[in-house]
N, C-alpha and C. Protein backbone atom coordinates (compact mmCIF):
# COMPACT_ATOMS: atom_id res chain seq x y z
N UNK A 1 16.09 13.07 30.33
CA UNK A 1 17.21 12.15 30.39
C UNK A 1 18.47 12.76 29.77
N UNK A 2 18.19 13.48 28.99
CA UNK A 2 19.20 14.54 27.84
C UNK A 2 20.04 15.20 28.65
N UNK A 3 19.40 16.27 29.24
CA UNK A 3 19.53 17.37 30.22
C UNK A 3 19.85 17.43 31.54
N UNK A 4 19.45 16.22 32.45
CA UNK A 4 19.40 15.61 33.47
C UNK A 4 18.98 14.41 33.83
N UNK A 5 20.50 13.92 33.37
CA UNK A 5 20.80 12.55 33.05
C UNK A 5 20.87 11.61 34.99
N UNK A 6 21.23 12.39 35.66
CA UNK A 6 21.45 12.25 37.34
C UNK A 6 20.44 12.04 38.18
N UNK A 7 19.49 12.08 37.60
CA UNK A 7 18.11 12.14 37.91
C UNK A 7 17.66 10.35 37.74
N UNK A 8 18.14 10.08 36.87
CA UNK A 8 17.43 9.13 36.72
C UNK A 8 18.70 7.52 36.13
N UNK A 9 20.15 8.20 36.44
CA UNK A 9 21.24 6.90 36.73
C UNK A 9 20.60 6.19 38.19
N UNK A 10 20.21 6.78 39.01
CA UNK A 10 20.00 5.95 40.38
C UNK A 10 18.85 4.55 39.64
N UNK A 11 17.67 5.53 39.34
CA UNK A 11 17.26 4.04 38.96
C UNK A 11 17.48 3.04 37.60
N UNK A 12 18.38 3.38 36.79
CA UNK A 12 19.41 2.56 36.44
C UNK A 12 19.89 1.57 37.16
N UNK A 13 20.51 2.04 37.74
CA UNK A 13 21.79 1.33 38.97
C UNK A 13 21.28 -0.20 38.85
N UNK A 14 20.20 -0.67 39.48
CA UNK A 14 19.65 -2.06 40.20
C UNK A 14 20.19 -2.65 38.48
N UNK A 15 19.07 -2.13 37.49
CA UNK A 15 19.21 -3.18 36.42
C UNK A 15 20.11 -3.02 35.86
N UNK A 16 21.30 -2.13 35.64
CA UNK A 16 22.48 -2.27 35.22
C UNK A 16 23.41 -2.47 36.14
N UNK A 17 23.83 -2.91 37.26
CA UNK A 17 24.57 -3.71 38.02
C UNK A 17 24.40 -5.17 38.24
N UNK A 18 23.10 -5.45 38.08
CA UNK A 18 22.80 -7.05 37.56
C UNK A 18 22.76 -7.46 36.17
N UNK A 19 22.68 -6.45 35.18
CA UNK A 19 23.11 -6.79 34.17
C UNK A 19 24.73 -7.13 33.74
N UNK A 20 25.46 -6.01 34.31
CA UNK A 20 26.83 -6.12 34.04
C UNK A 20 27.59 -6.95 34.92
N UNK A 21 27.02 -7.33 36.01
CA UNK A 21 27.40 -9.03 36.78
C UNK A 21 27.17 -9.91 35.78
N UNK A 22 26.10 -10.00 35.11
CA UNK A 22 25.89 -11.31 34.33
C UNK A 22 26.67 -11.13 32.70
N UNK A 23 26.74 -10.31 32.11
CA UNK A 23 27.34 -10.38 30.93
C UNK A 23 28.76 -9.54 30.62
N UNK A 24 28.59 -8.43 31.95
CA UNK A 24 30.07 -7.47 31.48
C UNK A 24 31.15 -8.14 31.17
N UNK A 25 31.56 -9.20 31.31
CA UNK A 25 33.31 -9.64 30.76
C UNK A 25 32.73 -10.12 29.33
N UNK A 26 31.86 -10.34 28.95
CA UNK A 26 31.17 -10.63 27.08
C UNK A 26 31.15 -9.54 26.72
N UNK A 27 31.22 -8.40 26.89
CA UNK A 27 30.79 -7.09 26.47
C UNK A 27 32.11 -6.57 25.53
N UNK A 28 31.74 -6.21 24.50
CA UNK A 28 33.39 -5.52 23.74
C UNK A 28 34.03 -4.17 24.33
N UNK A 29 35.09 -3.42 24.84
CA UNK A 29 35.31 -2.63 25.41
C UNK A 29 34.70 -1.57 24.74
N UNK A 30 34.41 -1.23 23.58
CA UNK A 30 33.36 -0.02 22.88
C UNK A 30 32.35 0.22 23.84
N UNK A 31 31.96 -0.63 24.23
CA UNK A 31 30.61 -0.53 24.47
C UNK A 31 30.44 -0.25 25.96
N UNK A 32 29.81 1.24 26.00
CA UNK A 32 29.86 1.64 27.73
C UNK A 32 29.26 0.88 29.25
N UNK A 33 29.99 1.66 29.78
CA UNK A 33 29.09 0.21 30.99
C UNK A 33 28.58 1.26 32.40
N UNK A 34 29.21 2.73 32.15
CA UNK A 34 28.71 3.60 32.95
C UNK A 34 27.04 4.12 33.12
N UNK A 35 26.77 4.33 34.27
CA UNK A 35 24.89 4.27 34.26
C UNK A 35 24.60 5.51 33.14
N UNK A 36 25.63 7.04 33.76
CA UNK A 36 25.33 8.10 33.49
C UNK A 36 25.15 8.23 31.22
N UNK A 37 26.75 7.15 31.19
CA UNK A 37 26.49 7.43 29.64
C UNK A 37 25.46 6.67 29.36
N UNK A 38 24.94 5.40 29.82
CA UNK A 38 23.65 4.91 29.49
C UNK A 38 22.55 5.77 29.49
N UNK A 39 22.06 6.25 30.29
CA UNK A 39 21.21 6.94 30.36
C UNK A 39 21.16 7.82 29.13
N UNK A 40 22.32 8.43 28.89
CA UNK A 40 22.12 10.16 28.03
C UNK A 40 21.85 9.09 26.69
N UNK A 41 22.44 8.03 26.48
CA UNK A 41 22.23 7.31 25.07
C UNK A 41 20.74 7.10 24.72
N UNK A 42 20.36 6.43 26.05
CA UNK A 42 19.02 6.02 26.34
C UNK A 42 17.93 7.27 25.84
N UNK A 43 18.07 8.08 26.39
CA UNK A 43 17.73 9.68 25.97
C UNK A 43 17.54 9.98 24.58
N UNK A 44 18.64 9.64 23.87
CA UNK A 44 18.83 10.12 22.67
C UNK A 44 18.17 9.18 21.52
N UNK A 45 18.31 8.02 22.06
CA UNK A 45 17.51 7.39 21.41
C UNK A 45 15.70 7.80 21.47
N UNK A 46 15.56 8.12 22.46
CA UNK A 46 14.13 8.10 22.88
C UNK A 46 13.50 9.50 21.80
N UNK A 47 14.67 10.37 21.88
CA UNK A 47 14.42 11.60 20.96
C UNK A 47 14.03 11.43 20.02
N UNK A 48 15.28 11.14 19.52
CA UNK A 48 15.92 10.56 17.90
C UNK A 48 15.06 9.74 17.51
N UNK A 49 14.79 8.36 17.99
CA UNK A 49 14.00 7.58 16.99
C UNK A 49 12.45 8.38 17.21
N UNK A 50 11.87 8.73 18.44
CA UNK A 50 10.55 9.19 18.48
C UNK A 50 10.33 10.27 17.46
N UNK A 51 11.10 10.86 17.23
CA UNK A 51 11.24 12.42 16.55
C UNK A 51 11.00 11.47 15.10
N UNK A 52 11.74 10.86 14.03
CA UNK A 52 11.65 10.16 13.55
C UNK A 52 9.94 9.26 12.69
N UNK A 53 10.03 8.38 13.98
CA UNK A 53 8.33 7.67 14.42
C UNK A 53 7.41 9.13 13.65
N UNK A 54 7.50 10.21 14.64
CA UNK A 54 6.55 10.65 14.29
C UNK A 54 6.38 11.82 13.08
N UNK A 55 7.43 11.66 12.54
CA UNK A 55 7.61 12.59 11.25
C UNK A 55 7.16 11.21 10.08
N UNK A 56 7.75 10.25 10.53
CA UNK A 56 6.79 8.76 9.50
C UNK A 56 8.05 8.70 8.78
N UNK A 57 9.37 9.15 8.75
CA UNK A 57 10.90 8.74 8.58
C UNK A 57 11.22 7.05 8.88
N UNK A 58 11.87 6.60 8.44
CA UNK A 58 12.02 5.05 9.33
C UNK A 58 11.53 4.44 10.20
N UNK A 59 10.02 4.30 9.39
CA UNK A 59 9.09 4.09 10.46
C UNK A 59 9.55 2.78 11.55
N UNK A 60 9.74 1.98 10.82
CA UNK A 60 10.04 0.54 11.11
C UNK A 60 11.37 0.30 12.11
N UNK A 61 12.11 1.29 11.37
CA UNK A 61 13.27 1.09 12.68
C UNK A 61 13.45 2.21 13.65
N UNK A 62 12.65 3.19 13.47
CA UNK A 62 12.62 3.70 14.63
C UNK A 62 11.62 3.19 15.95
N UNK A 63 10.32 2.63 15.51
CA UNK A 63 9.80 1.35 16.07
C UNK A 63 10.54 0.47 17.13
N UNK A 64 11.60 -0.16 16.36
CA UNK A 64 12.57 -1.27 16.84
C UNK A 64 13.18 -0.25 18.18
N UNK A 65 13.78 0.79 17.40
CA UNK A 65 14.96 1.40 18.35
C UNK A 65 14.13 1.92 20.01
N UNK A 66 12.76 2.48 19.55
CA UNK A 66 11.99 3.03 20.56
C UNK A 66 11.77 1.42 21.87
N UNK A 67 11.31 0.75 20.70
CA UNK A 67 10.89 -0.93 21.42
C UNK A 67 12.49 -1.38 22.40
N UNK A 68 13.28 -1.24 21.97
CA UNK A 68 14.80 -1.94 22.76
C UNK A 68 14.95 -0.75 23.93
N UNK A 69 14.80 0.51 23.87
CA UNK A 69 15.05 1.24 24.61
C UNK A 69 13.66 1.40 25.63
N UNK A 70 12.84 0.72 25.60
CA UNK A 70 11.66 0.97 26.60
C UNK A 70 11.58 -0.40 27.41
N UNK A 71 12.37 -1.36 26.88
CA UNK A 71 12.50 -2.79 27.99
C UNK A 71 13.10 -2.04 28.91
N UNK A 72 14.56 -1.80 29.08
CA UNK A 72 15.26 -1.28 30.11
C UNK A 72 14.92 -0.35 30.70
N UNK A 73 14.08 0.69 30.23
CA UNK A 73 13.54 1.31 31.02
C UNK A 73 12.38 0.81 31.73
N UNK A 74 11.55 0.39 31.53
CA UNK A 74 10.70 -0.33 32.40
C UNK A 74 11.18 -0.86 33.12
N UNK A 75 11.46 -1.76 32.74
CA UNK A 75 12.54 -2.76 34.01
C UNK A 75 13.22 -2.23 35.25
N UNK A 76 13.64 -0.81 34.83
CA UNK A 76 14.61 -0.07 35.59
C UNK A 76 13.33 0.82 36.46
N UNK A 77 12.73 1.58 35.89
CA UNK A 77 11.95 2.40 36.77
C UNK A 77 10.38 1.97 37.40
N UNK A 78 9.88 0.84 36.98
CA UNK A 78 9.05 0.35 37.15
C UNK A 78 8.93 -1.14 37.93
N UNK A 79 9.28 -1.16 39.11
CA UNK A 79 9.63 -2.21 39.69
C UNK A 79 8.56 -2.92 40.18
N UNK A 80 7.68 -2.78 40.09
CA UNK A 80 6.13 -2.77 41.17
C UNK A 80 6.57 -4.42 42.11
N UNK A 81 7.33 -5.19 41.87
CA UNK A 81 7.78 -6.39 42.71
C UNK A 81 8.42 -6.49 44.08
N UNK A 82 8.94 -4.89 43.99
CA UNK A 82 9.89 -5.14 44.99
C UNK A 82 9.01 -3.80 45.75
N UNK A 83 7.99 -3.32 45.28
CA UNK A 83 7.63 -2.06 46.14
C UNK A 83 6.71 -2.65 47.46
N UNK A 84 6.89 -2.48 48.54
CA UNK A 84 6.12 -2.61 49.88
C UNK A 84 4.89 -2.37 49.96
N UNK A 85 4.71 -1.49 49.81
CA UNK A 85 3.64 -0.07 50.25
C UNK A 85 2.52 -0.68 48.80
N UNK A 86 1.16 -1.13 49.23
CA UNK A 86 0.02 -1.54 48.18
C UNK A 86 0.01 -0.61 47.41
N UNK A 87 0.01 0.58 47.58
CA UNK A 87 -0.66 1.94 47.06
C UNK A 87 0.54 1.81 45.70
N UNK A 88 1.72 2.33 46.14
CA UNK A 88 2.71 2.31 45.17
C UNK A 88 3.02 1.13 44.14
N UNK A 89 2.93 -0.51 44.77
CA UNK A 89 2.46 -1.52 43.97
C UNK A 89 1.94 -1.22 42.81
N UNK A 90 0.07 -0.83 43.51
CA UNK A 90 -0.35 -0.50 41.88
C UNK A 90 0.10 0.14 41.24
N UNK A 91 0.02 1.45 41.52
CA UNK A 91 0.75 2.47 40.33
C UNK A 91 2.13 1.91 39.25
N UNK A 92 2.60 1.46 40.57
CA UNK A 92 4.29 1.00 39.32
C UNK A 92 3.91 -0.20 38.69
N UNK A 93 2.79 -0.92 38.30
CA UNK A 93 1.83 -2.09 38.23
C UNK A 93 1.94 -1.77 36.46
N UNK A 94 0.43 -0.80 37.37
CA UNK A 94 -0.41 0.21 36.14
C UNK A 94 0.67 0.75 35.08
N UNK A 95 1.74 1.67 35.69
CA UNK A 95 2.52 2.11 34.45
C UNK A 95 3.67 0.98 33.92
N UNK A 96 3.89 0.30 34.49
CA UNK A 96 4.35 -1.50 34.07
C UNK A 96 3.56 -1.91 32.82
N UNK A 97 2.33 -2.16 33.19
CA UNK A 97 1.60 -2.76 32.07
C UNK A 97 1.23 -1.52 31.32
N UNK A 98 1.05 -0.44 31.18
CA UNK A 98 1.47 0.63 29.90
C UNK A 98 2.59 0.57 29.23
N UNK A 99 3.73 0.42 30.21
CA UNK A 99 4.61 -0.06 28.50
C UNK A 99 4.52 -0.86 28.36
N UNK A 100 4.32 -1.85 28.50
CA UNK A 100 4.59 -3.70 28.05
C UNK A 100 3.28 -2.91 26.83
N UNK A 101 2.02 -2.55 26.90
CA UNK A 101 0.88 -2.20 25.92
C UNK A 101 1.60 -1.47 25.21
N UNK A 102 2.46 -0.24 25.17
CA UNK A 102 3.73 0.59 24.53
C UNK A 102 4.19 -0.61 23.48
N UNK A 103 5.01 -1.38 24.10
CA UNK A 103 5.73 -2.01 23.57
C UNK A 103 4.74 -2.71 22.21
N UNK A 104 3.82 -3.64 22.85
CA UNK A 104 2.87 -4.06 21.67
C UNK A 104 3.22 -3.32 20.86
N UNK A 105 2.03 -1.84 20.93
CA UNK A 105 2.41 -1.47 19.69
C UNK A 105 3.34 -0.70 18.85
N UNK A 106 5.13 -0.85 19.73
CA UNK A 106 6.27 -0.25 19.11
C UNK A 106 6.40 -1.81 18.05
N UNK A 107 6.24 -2.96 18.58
CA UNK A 107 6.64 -4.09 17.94
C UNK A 107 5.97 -4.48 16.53
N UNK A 108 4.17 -4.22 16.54
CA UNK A 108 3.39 -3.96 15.48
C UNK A 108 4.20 -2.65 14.43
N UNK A 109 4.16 -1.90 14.94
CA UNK A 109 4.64 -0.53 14.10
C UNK A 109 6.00 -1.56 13.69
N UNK A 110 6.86 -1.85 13.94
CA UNK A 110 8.48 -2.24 13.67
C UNK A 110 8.08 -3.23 12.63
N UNK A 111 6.83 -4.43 12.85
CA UNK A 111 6.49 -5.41 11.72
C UNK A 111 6.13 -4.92 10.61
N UNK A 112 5.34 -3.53 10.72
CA UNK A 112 4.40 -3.19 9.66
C UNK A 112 4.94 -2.85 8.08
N UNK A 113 4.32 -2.92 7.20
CA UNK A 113 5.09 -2.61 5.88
C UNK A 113 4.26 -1.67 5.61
N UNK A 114 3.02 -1.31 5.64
CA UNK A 114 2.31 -0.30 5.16
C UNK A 114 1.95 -0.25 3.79
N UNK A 115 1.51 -1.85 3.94
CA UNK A 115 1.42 -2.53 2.34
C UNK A 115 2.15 -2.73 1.30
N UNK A 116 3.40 -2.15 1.76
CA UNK A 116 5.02 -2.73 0.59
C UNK A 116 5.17 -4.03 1.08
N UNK A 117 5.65 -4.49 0.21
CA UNK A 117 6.28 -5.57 0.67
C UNK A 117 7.33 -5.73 1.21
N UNK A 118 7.89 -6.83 2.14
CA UNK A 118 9.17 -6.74 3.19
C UNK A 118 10.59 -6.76 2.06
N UNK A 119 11.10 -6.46 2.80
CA UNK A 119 12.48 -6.31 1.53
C UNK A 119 13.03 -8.11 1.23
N UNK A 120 12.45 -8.99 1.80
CA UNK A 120 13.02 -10.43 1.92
C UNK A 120 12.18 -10.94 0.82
N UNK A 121 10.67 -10.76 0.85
CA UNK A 121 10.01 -10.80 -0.63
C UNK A 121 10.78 -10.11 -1.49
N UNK A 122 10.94 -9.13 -1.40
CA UNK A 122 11.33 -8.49 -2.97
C UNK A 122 12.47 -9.07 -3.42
N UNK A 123 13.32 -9.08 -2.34
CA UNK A 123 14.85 -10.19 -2.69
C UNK A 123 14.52 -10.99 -3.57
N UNK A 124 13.31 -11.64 -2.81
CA UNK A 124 13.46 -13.03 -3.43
C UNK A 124 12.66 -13.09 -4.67
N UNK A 125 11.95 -11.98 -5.51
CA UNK A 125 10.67 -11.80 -6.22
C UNK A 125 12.18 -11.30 -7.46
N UNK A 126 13.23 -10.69 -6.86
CA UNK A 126 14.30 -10.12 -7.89
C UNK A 126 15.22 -10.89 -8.14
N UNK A 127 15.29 -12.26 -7.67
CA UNK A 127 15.88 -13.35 -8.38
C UNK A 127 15.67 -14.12 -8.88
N UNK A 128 14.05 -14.15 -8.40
CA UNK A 128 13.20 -14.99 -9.81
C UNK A 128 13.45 -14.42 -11.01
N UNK A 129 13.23 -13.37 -10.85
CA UNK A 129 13.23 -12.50 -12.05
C UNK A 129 14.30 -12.23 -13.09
N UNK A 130 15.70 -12.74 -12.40
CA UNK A 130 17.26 -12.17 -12.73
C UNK A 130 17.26 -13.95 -13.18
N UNK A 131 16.53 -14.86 -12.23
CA UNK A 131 17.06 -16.44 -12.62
C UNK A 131 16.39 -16.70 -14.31
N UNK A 132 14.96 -16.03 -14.37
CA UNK A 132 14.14 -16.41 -15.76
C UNK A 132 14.58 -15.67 -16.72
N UNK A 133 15.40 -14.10 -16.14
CA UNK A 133 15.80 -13.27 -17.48
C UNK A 133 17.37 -14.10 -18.24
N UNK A 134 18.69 -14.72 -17.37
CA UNK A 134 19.39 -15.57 -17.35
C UNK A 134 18.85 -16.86 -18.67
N UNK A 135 17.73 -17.22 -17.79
CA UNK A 135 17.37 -18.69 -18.23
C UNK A 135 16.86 -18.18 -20.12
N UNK A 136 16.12 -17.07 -20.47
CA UNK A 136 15.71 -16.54 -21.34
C UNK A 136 17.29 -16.38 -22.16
N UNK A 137 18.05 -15.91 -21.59
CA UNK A 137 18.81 -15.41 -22.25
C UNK A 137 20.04 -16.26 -22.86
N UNK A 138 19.85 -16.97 -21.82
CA UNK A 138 20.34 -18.77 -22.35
C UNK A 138 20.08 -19.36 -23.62
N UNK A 139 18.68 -19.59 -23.48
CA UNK A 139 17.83 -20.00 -24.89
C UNK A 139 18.05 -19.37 -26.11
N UNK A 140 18.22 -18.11 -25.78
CA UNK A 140 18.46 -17.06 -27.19
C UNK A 140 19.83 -17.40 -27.58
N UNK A 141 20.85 -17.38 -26.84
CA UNK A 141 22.15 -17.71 -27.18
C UNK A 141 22.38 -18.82 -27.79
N UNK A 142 21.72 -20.19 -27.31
CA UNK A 142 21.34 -21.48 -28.18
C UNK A 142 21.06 -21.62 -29.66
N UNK A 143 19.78 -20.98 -29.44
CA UNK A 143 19.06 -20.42 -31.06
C UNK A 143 20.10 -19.56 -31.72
N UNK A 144 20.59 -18.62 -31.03
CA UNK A 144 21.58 -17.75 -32.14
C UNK A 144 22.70 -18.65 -32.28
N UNK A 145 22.73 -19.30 -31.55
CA UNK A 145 24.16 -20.48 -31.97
C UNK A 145 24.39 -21.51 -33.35
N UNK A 146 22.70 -21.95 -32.79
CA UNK A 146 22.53 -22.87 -33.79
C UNK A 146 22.71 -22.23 -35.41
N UNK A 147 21.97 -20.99 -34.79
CA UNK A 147 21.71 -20.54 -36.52
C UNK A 147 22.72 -20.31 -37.01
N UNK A 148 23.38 -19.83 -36.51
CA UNK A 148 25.01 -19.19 -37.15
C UNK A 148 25.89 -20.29 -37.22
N UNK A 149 25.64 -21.21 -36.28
CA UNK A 149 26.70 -22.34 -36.69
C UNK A 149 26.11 -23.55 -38.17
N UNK A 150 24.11 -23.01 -38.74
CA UNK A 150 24.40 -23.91 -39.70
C UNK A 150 24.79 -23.28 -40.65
N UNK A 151 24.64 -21.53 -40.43
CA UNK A 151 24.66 -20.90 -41.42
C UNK A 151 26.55 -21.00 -41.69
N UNK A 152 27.46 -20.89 -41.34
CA UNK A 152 28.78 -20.82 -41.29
C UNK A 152 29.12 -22.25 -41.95
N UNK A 153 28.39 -23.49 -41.53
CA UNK A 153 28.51 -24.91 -41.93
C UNK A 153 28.13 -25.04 -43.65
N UNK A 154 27.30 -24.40 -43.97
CA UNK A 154 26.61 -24.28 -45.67
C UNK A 154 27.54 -23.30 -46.36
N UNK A 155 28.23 -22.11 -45.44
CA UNK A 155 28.91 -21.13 -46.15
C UNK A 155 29.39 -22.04 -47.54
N UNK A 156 30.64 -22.93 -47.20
CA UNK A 156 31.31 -23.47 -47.94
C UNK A 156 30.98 -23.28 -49.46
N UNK A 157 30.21 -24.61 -49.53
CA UNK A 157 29.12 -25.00 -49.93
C UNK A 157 28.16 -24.20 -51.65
N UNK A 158 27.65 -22.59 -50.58
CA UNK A 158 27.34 -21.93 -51.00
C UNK A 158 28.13 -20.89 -52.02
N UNK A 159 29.28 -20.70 -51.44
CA UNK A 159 30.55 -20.06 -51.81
C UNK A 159 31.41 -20.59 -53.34
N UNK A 160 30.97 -21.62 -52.87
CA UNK A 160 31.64 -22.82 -54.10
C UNK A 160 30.73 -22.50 -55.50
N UNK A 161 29.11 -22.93 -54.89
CA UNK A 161 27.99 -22.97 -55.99
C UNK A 161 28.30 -21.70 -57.02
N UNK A 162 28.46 -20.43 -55.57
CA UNK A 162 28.26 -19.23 -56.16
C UNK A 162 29.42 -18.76 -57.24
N UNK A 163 30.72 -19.34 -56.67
CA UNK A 163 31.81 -19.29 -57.95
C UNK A 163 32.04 -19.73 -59.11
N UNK A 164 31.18 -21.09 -58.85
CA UNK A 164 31.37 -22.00 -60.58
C UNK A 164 30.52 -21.30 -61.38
N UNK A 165 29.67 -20.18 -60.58
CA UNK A 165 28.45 -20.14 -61.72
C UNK A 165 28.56 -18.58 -62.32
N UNK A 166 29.97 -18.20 -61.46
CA UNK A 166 30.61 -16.70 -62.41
C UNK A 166 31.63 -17.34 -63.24
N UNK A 167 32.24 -17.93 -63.00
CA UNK A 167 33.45 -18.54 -63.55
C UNK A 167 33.23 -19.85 -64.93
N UNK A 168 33.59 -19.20 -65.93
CA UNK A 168 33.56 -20.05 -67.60
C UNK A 168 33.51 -21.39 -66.74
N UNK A 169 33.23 -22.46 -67.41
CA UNK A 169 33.33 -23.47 -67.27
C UNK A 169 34.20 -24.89 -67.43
């Protein structure tokens, strides 16, 4: 797709000309709408995140990225609906339902934590933690309040005792 990207805009074409009937005027102008740059993106992703996947780098989102980039391709090269001919049916069938099974398990891999926990637990495990250290630290400020405010309240008091009892009488 990298290398010889021309090869494979034709079967592009169908699902990105009915795609860009239905959403191209929603689309932000960034964002390409040509088959050929689709494709080479398409490509690069397929590299990039696979290369990735299998070094065990971002596992999770290279997962995702592999999973978004294998709908459209299926869709696009795997038509088995519109093929005539029984013979060809199956086949574009058969490799149809290999990626959709692909996909399964790009979507498992993208869920997986690999026994960490998801970053939405930990969020939320680090504000318990920030709310009780707060709430702790509250209490201490109380107690040190109190104390210093009876101790400052007796100063007087004490100050007084302690002078009459240097001072003649």
């Amino acid at each position: 797709m990298l290398r010889n990207p021309e090869a494979h805009v034709e079967a592009a074409k169908p699902v990105l000309d009915g795609t860009l009937n239905k959403v191209g005027d929603k689309l932000p102008e960034q964002v390409p709408s040509d088959a050929l740059t689709l494709v080479r993106i398409d490509g690069a992703v397929k590299v990039g995140a696979g290369a990735l996947l299998a070094l065990g780098r971002f596992p999770r989102l290279s997962a995702l990225l592999l999973s978004g980039s294998l709908v459209p391709t299926t869709l696009a090269t795997h038509r088995f609906w519109e093929e005539k001919d029984a013979g060809n049916r199956q086949q574009q069938q058969i490799h149809f339902l290999k990626n959709v099974g692909l996909l399964g398990g790009l979507l498992l891999a993208s869920a997986d934590t690999a026994g960490k926990p998801s970053l939405g637990w930990r969020a939320k495990r680090a504000g318990k933690k920030l709310n009780k250290t707060a709430h702790d630290f509250g209490a201490w400020t109380a107690d040190t309040t109190d104390t210093v405010g009876d101790t400052l309240s007796s100063a007087p008091k004490k100050a007084r005792k302690a002078i009459a009892g240097v001072l003649p009488g």
